[in-house]
Protein backbone atom coordinates (compact mmCIF):
# COMPACT_ATOMS: atom_id res chain seq x y z
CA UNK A 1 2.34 -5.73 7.57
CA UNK A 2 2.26 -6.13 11.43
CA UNK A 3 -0.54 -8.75 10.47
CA UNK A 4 1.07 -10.62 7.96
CA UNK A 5 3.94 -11.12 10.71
CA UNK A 6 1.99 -12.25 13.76
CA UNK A 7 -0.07 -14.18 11.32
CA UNK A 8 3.10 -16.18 10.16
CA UNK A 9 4.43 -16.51 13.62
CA UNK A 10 1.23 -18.08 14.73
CA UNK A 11 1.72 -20.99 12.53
CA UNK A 12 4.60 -22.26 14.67
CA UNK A 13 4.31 -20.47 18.05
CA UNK A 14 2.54 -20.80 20.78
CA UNK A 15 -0.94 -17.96 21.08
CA UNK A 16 0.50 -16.67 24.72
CA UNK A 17 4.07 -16.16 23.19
CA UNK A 18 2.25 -13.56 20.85
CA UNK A 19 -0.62 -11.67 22.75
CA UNK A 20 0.00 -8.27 23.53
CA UNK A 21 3.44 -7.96 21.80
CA UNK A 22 5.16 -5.73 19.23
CA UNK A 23 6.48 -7.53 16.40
CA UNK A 24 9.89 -6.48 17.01
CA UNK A 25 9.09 -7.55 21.04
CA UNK A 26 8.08 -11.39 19.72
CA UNK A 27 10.41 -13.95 20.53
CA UNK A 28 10.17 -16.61 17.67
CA UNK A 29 13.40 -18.15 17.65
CA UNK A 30 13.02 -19.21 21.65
CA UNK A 31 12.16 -22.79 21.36
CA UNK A 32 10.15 -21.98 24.62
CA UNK A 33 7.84 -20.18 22.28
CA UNK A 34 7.49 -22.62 19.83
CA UNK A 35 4.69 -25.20 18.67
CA UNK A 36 6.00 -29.18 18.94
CA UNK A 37 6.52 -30.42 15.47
CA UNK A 38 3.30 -32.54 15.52
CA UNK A 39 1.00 -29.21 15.89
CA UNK A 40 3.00 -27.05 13.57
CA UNK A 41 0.61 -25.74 10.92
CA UNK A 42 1.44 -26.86 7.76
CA UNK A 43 -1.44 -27.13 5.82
CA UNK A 44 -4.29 -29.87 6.09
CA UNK A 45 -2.95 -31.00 3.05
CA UNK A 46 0.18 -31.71 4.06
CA UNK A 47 -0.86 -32.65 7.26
CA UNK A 48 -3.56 -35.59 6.27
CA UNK A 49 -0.96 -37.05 3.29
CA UNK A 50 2.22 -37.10 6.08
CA UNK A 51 -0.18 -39.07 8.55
CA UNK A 52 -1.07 -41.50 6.04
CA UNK A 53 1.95 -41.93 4.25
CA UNK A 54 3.63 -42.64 8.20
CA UNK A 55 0.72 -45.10 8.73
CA UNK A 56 1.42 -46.86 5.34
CA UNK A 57 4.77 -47.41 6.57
CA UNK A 58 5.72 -45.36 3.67
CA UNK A 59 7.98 -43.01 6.00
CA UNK A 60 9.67 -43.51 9.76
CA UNK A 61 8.69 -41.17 12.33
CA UNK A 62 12.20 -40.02 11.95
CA UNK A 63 11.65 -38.63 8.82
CA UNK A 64 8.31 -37.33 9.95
CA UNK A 65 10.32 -35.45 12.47
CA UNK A 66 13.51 -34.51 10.21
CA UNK A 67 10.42 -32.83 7.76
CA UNK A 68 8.73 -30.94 10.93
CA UNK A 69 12.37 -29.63 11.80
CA UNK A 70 12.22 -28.43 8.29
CA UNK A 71 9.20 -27.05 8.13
CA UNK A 72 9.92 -24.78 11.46
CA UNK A 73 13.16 -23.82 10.07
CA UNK A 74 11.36 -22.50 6.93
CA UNK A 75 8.60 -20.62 8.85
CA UNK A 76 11.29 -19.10 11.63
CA UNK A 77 13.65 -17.65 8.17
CA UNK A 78 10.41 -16.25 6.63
CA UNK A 79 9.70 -14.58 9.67
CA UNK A 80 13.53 -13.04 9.86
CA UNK A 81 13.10 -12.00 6.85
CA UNK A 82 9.68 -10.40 6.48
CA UNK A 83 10.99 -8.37 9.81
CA UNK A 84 14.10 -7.32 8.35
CA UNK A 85 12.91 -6.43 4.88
CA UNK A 86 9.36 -4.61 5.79
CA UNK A 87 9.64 -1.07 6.55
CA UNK A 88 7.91 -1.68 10.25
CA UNK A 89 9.84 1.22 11.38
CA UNK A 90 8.88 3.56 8.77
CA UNK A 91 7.98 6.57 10.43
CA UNK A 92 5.58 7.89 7.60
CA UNK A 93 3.43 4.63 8.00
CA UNK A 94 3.42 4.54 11.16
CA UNK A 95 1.60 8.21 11.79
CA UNK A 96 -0.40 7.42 8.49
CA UNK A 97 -2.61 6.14 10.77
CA UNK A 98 -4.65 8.85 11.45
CA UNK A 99 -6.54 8.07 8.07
CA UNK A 100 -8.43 5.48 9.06
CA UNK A 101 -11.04 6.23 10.69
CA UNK A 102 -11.03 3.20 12.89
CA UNK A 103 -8.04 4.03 14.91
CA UNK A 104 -8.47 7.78 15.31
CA UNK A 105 -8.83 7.87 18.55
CA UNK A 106 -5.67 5.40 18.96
CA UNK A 107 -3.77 8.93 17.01
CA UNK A 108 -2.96 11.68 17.93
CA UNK A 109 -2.91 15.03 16.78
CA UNK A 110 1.12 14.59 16.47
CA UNK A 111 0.88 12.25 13.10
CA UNK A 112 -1.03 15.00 11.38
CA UNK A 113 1.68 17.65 12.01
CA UNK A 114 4.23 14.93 10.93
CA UNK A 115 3.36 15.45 7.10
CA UNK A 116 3.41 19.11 7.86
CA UNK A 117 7.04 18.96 8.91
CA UNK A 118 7.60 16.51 6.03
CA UNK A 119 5.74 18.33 3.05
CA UNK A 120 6.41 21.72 3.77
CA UNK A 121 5.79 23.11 0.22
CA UNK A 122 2.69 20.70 0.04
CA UNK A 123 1.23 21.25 3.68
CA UNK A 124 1.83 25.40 4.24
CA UNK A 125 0.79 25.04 8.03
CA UNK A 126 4.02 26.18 9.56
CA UNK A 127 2.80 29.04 11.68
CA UNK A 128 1.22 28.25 15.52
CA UNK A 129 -1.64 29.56 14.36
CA UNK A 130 -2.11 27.53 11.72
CA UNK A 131 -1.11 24.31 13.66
CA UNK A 132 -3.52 25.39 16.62
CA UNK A 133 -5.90 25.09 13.77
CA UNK A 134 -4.98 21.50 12.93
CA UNK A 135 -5.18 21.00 16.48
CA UNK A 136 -8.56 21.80 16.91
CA UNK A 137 -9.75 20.08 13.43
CA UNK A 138 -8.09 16.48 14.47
CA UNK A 139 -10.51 17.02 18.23
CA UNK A 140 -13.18 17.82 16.35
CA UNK A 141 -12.37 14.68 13.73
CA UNK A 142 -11.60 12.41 16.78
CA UNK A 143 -15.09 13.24 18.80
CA UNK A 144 -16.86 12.54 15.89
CA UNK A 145 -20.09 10.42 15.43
CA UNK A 146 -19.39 8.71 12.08
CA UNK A 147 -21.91 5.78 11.41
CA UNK A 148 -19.60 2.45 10.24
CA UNK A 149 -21.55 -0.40 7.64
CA UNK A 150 -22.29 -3.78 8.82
CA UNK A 151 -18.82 -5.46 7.67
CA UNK A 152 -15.88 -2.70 8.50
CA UNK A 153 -14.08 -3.88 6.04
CA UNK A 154 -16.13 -2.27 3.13
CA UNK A 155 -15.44 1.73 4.87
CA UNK A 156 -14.48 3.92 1.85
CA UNK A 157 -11.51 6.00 3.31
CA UNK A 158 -11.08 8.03 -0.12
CA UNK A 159 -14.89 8.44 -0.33
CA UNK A 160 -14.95 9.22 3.49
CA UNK A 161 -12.22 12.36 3.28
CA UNK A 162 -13.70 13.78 -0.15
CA UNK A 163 -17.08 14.32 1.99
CA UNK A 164 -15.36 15.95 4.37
CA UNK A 165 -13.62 18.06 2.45
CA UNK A 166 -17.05 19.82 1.80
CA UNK A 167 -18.56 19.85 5.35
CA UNK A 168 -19.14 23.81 5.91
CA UNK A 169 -18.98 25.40 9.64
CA UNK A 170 -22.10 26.65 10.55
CA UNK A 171 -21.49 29.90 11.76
CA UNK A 172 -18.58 31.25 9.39
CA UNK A 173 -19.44 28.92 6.19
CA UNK A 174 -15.87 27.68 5.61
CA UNK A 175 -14.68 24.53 5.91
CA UNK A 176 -14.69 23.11 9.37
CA UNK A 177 -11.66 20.62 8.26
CA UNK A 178 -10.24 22.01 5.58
CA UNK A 179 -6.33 21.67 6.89
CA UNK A 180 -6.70 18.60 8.07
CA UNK A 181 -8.43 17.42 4.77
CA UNK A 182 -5.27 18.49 3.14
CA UNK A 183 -3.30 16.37 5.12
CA UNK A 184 -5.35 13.46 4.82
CA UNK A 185 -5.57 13.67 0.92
CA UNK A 186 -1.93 13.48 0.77
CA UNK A 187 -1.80 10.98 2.92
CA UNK A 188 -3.78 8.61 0.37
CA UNK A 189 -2.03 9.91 -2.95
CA UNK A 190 1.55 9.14 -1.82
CA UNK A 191 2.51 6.60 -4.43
CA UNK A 192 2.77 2.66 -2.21
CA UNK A 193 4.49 1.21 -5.37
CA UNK A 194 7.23 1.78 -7.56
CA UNK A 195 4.88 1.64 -10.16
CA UNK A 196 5.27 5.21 -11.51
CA UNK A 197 9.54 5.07 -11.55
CA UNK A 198 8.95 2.08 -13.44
CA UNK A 199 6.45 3.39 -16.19
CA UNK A 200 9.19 6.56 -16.53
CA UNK A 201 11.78 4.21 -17.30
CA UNK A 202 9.68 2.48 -19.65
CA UNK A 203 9.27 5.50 -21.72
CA UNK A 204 12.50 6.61 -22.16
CA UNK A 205 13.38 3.10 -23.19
CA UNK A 206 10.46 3.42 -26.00
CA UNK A 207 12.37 6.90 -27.07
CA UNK A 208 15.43 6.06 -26.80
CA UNK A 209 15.51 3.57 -29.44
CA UNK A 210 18.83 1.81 -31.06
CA UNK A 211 18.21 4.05 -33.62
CA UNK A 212 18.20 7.39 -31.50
CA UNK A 213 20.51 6.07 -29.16
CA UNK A 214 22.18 9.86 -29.00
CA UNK A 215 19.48 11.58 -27.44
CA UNK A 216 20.97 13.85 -24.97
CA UNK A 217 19.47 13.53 -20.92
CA UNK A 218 19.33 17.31 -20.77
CA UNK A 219 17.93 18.45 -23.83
CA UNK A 220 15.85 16.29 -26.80
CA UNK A 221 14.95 13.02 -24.49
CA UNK A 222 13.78 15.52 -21.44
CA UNK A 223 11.45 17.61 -23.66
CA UNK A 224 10.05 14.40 -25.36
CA UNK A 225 9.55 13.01 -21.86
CA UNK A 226 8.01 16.48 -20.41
CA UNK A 227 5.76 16.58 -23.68
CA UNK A 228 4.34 12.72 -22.75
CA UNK A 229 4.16 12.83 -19.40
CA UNK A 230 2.39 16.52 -19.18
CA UNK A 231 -0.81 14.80 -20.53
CA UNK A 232 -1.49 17.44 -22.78
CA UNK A 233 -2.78 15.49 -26.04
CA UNK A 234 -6.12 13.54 -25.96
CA UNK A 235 -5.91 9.68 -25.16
CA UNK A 236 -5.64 7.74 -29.11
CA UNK A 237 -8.92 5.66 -28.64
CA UNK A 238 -10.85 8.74 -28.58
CA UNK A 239 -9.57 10.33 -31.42
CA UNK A 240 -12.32 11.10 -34.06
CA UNK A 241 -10.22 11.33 -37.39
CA UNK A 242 -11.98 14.01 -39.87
CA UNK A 243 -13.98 12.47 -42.52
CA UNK A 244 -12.10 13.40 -45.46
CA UNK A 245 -9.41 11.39 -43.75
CA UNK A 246 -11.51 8.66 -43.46
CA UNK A 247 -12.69 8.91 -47.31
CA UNK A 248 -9.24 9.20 -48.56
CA UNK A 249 -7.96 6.16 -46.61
CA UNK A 250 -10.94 4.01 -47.73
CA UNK A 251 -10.69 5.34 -51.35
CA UNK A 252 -7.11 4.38 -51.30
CA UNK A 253 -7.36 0.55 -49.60
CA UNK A 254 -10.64 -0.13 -51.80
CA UNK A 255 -10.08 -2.99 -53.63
CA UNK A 256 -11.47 -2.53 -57.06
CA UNK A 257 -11.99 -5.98 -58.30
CA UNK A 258 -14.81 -6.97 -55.83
């Protein structure tokens, strides 16, 4: 998100105005900080067919400049509003962090206990002990030697955390990261989409017809929806119907005149 920001700001501002800054630090509405109109990025597009329709004579340079106004105003709003609607603030993003194992050693061992505080029925590290342990398994995580591909980009966090899930201590056998595994695989299931509140409203839409529009919250509609969303019954493209089934529906739609 912080990219998405400082990569909109740099269309209109100025590189030094952006360097080493927060996004909430970055002062894009200071005209001090801002691009003249005639290097504003726009598009080449937009660029190339404004240049040639003001060398046609098609447009004045006032209108050239009354569009580059324009054009700032749009980018400076977008900006606004990207800041005030992203959750930049967030303080579970910002110590989910830790996950990647790019910035571990930017972390520290402080974002980890963060989802213990959070998920306490989830995360049952309360005690010192336990949190000494976490302690000692984010050092261990942050010296370690772990060999990065060519391109970055293409790291496999998931894949990454499931192996070390399974990484043994050598002298007592159990798992040299096993709390901090924990932490890390609920890190990367917490839902980043309202995709799932979505899908439960769709259900209860596709029960609670016009035609059973009395089901009660508390009693029939809740057991239907417990019943579906438990998972319980085998997915309908991989039911195998029994062959008598199949005989007696192709006795029945057999048409007898071929």
């Amino acid at each position: 998100m912080t990219k998405f920001i400082k990569k909109l700001c740099a269309r209109f501002m100025k590189p030094s105005a952006l360097q080493g800054r927060q996004v909430h630090d970055i002062l894009y509405k200071d005209p001090l900080n801002q691009l003249p109109g005639e290097k504003l990025n726009v598009g080449f597009t937009t660029r190339a067919t404004l240049n040639r329709l003001l060398e046609a004579g098609d447009i004045t340079p006032q209108e050239v400049q009354l569009f580059q106004q324009a054009a700032l105003a749009f980018l400076v709003r977008a900006v606004e509003y990207g800041i005030n609607k992203l959750p930049l603030k967030e303080a579970l993003l910002r110590h989910t962090r830790f996950v990647d194992v790019q910035q571990r050693t930017e972390c520290g061992v402080e974002d980890a206990l963060y989802f213990i505080d959070r998920f306490q029925e989830l995360l049952p590290f309360h005690g010192p002990e336990e949190q000494d342990k976490v302690c000692e398994e984010f050092l261990e995580y942050q010296l370690m030697d772990i060999p990065m591909p060519q391109d970055p980009t293409t790291f496999n966090v998931e894949e990454f955390w499931g192996s070390m899930s399974s990484i043994k201590c050598k002298v007592t056998g159990l798992s040299q990261f096993g709390r901090l595994t924990k932490i890390a695989q609920l890190v990367l299931v917490l839902p980043h989409s309202n995709a799932d509140a979505e899908r439960v409203f769709s259900m209860v839409g596709l029960n609670k017809t016009k035609t059973r529009n009395s089901l009660a919250l508390d009693g029939t509609l809740s057991s239907i929806m417990t019943v579906k969303m438990a998972g319980l019954e085998p997915n309908c493209f991989r039911w195998e119907p029994p062959t008598p089934v199949l005989k007696a529906s192709k006795t029945a739609t057999y048409n007898k005149k071929h």
